[in-house]
N, C-alpha and C. Protein backbone atom coordinates (compact mmCIF):
# COMPACT_ATOMS: atom_id res chain seq x y z
N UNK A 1 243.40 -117.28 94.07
CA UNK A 1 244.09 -117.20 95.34
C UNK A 1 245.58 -117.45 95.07
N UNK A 2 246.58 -116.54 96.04
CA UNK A 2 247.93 -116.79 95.57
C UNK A 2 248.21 -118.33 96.10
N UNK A 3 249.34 -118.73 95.80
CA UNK A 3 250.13 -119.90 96.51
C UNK A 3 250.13 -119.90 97.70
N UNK A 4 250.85 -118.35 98.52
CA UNK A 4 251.07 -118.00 99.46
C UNK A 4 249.85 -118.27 100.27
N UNK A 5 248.78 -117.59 99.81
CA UNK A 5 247.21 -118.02 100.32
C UNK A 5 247.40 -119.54 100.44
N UNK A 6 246.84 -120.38 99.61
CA UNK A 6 246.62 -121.22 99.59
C UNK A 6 246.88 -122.00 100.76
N UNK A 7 248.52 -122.02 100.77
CA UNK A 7 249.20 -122.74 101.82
C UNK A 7 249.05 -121.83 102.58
N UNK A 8 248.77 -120.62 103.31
CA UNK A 8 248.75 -120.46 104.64
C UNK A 8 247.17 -121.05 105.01
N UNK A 9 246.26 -120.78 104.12
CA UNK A 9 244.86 -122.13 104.49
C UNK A 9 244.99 -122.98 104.97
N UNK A 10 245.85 -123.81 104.03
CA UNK A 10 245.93 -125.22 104.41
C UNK A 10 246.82 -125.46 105.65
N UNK A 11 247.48 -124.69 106.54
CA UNK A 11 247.81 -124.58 107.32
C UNK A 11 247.08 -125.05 108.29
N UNK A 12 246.32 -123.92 108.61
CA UNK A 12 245.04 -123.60 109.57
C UNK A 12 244.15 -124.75 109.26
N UNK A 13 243.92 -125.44 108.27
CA UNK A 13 242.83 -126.27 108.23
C UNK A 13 243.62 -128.11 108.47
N UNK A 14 244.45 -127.92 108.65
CA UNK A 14 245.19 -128.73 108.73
C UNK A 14 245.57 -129.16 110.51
N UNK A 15 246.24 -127.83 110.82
CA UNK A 15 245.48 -127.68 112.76
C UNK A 15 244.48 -127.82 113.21
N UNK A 16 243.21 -127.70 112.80
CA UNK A 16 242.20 -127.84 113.04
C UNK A 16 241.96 -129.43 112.87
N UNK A 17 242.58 -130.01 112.42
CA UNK A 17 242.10 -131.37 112.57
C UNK A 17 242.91 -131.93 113.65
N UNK A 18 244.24 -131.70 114.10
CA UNK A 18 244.06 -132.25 115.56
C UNK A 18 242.80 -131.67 116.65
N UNK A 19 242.36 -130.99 116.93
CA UNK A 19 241.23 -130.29 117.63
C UNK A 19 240.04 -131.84 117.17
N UNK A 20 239.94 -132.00 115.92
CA UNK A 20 238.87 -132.54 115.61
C UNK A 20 239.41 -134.10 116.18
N UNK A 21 240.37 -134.38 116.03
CA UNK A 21 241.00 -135.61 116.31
C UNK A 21 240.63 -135.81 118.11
N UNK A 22 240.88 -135.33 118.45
CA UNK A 22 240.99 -134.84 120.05
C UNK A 22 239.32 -135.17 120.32
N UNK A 23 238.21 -134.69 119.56
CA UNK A 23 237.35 -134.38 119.93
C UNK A 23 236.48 -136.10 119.75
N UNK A 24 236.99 -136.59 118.50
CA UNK A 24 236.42 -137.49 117.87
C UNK A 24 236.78 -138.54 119.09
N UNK A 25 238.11 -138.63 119.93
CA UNK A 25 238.96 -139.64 120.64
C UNK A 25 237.99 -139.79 121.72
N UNK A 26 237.16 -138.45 122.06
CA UNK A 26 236.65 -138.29 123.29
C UNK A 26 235.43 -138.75 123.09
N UNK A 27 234.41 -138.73 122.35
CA UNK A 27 233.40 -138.64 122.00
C UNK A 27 232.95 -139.99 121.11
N UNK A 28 234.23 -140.42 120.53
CA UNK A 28 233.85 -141.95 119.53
C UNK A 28 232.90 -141.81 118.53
N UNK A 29 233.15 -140.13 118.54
CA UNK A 29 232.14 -139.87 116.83
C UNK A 29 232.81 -138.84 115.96
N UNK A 30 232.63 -138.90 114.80
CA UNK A 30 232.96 -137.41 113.90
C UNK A 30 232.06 -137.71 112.58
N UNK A 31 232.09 -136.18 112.43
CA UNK A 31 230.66 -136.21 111.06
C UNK A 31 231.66 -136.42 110.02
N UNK A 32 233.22 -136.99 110.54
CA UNK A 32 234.12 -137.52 109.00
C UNK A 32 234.21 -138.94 108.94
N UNK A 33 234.13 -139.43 107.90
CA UNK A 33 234.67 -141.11 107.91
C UNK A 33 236.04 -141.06 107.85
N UNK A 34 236.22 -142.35 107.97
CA UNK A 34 237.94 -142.70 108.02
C UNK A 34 238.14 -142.96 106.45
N UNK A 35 237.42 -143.20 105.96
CA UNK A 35 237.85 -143.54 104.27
C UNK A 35 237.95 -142.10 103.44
N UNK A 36 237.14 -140.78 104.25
CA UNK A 36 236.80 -139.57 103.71
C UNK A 36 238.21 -138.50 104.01
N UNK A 37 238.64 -139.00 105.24
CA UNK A 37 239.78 -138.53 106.09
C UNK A 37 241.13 -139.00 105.21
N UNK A 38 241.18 -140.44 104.79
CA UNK A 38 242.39 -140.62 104.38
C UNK A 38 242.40 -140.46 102.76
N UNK A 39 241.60 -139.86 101.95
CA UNK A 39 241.48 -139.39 100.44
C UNK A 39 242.26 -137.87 100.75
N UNK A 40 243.28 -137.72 100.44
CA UNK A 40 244.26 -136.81 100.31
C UNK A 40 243.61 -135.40 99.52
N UNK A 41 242.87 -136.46 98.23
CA UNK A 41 243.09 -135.26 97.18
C UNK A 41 241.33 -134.22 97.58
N UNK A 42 240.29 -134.53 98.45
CA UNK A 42 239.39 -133.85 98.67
C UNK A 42 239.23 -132.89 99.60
N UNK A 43 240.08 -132.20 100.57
CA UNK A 43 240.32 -131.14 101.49
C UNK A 43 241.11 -129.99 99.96
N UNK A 44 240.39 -128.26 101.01
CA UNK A 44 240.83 -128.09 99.63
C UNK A 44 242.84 -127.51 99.28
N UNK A 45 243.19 -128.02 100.33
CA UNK A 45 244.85 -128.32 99.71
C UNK A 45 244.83 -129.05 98.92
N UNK A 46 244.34 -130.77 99.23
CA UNK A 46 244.75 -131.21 98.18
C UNK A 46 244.11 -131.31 96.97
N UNK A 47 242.97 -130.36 96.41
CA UNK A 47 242.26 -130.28 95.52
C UNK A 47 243.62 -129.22 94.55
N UNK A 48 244.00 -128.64 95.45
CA UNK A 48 244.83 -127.74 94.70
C UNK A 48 246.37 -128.14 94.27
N UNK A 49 246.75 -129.08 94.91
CA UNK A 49 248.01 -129.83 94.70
C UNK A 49 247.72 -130.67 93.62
N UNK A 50 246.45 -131.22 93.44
CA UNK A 50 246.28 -132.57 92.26
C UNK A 50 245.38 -131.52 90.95
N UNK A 51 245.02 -130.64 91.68
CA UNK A 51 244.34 -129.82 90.08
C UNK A 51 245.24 -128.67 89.62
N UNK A 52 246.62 -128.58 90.72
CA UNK A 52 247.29 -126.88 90.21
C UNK A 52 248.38 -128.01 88.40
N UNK A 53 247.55 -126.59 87.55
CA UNK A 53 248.52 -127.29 85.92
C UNK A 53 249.19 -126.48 85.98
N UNK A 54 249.86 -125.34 86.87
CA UNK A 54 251.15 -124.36 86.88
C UNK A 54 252.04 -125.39 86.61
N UNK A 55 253.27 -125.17 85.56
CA UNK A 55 254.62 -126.36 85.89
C UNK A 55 255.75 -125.57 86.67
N UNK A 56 255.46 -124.62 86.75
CA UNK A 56 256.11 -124.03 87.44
C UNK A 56 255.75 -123.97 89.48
N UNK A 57 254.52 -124.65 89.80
CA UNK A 57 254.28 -125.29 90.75
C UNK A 57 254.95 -126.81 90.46
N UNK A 58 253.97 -127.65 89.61
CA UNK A 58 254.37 -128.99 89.87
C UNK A 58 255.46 -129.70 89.85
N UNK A 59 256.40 -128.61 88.94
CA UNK A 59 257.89 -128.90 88.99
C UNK A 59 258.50 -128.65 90.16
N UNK A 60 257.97 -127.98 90.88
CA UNK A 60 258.84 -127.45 92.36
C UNK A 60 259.27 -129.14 92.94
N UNK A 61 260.09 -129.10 93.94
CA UNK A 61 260.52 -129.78 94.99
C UNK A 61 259.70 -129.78 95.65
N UNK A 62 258.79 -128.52 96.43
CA UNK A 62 258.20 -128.19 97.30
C UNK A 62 256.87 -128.74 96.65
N UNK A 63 256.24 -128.90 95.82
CA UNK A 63 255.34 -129.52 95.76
C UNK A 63 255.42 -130.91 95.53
N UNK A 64 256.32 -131.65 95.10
CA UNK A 64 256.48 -133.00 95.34
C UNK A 64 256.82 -133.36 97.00
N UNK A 65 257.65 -132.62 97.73
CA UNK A 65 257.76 -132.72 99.02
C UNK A 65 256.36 -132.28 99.83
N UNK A 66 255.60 -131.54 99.80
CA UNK A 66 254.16 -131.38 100.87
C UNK A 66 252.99 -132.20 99.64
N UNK A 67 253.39 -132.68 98.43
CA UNK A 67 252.03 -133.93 97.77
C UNK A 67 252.89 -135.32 98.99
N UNK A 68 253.72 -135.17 98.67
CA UNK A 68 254.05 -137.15 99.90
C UNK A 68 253.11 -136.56 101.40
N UNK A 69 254.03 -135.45 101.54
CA UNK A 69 253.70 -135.38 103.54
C UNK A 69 252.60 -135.14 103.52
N UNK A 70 251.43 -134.63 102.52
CA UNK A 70 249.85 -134.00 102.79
C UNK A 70 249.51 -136.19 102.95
N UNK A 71 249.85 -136.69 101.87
CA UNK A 71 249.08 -137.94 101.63
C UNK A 71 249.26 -138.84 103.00
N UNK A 72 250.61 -138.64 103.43
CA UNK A 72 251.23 -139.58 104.60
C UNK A 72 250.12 -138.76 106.06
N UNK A 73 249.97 -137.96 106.04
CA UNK A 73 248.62 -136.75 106.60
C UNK A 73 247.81 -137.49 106.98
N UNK A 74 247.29 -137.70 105.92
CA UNK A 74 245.64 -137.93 105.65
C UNK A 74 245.44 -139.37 106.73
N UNK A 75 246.66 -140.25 105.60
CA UNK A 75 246.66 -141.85 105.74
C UNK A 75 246.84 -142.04 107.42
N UNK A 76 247.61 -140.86 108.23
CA UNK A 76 248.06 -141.05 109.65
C UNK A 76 246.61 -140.43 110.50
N UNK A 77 246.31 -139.96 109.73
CA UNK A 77 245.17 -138.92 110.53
C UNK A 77 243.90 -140.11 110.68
N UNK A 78 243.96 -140.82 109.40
CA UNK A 78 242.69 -142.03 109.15
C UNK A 78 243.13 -142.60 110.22
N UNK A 79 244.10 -143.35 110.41
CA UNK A 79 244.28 -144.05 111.34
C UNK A 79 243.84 -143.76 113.32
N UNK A 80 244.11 -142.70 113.24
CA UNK A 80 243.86 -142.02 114.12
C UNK A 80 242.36 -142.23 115.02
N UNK A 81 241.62 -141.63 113.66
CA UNK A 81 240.04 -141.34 113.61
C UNK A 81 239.69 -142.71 113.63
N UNK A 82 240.44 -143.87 112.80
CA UNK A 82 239.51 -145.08 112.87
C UNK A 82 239.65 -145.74 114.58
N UNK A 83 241.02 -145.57 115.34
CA UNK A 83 241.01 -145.90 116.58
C UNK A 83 239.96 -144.95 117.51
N UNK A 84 239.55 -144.19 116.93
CA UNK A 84 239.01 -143.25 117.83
C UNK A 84 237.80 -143.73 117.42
N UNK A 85 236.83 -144.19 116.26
CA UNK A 85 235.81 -144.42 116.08
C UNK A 85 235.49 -145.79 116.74
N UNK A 86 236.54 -146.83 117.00
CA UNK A 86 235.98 -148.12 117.50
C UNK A 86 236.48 -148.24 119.04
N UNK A 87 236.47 -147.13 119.45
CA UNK A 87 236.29 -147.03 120.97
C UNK A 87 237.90 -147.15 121.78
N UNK A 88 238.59 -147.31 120.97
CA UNK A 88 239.99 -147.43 121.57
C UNK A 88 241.06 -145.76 121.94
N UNK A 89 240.24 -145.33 123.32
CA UNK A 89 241.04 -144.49 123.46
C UNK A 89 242.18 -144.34 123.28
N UNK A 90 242.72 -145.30 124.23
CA UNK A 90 244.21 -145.29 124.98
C UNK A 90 245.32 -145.41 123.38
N UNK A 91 245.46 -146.03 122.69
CA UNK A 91 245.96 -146.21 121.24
C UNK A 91 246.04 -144.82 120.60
N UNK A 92 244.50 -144.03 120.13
CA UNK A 92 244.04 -143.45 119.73
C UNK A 92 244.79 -141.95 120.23
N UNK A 93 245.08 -141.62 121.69
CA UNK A 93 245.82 -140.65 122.31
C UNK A 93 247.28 -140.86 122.04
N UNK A 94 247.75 -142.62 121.77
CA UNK A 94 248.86 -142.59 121.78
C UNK A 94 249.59 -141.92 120.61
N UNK A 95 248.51 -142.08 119.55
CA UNK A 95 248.78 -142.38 117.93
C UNK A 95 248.52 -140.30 118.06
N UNK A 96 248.79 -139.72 119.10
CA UNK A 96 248.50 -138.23 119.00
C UNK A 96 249.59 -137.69 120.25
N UNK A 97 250.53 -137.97 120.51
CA UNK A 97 251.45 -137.38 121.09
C UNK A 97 252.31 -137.26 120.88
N UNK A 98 253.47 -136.45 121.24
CA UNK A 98 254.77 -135.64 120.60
C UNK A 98 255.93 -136.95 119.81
N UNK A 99 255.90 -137.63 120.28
CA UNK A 99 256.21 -139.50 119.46
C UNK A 99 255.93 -139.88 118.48
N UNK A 100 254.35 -139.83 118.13
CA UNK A 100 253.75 -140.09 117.17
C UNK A 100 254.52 -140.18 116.06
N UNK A 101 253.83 -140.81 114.97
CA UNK A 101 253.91 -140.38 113.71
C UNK A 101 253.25 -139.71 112.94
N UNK A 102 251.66 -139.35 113.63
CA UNK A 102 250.59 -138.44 113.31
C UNK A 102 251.69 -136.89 113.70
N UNK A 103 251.91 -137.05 115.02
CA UNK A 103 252.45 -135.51 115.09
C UNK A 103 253.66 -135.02 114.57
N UNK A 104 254.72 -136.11 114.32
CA UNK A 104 256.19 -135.69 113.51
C UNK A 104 255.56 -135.38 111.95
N UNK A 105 254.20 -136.49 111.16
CA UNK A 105 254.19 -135.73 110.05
C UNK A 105 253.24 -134.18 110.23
N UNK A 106 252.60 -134.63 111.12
CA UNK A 106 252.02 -133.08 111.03
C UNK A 106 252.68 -132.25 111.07
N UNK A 107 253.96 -132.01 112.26
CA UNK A 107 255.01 -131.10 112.21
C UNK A 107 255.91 -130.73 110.69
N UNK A 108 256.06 -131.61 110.03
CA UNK A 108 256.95 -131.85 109.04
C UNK A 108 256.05 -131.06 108.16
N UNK A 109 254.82 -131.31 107.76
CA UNK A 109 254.21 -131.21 106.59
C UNK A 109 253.99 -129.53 106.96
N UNK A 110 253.72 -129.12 108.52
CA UNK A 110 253.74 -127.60 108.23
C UNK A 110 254.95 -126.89 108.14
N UNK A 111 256.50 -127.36 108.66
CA UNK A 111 257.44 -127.20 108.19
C UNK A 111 257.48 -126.86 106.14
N UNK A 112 257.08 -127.92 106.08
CA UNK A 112 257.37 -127.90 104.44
C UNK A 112 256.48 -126.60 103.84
N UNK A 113 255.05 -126.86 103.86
CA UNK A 113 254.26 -125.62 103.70
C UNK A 113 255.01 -124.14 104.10
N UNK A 114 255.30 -124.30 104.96
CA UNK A 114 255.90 -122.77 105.51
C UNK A 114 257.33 -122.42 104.45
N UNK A 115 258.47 -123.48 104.13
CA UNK A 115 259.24 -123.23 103.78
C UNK A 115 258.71 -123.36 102.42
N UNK A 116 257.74 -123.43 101.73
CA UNK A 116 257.20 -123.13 100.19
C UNK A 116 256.84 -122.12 100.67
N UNK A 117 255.89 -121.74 101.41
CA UNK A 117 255.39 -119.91 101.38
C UNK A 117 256.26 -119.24 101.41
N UNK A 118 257.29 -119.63 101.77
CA UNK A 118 258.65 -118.36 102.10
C UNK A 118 259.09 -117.77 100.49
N UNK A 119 259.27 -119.39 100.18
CA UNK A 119 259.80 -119.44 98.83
C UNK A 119 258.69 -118.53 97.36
N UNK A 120 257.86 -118.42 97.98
CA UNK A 120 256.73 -118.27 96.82
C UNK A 120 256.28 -116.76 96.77
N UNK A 121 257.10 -115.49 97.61
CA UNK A 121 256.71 -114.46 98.10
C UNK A 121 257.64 -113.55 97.47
């Protein structure tokens, strides 16, 4: 799969977890743990960020810049899911609105992705 691929995946699979976030807030369940959620390197972006041996990837900027924002991701997203798993809505919605720090890195990290796909074409 190209780069370009890659990261437009991880895009999409990356949106999809607010949906799941949303769902988990409502419901006080998800078939993810919070310890499974905040391991960076097992979704498969970051399987591909910690296994790509291109140096011509790992040397990029752009991959040292979306390896921090994917990890800061994960770690904000755990947080998220763990308020949402022990029943604390109100927190749990807070820790998911345009304020956030769940949603500035989410914003950021697809910022960064996008401006590597540009770069990688």
């Amino acid at each position: 799969m190209s780069l370009s691929d890659e990261i437009q995946e991880a895009i999409g699979a990356h949106g999809l977890w607010k949906g799941r976030l949303h769902t988990a807030i409502e419901t006080g369940s998800c078939k993810f743990t919070v310890a499974s959620v905040a391991q960076d390197s097992q979704c498969a972006f970051g399987k591909f960020l910690y296994s790509n041996a291109d140096p011509a990837i790992r040397n990029s900027a752009h991959w040292r810049t979306c390896l921090d924002l994917h990890s800061k991701f994960h770690q904000s997203a755990a947080r998220v899911l763990q308020l949402a798993l022990t029943g604390n809505k109100v927190a749990a919605k807070k820790e998911m609105d345009p304020q956030s720090e769940f949603f500035r890195l989410s914003r950021t990290l697809t910022a960064a992705m996008l401006k590597w796909r540009e770069t990688s074409t």
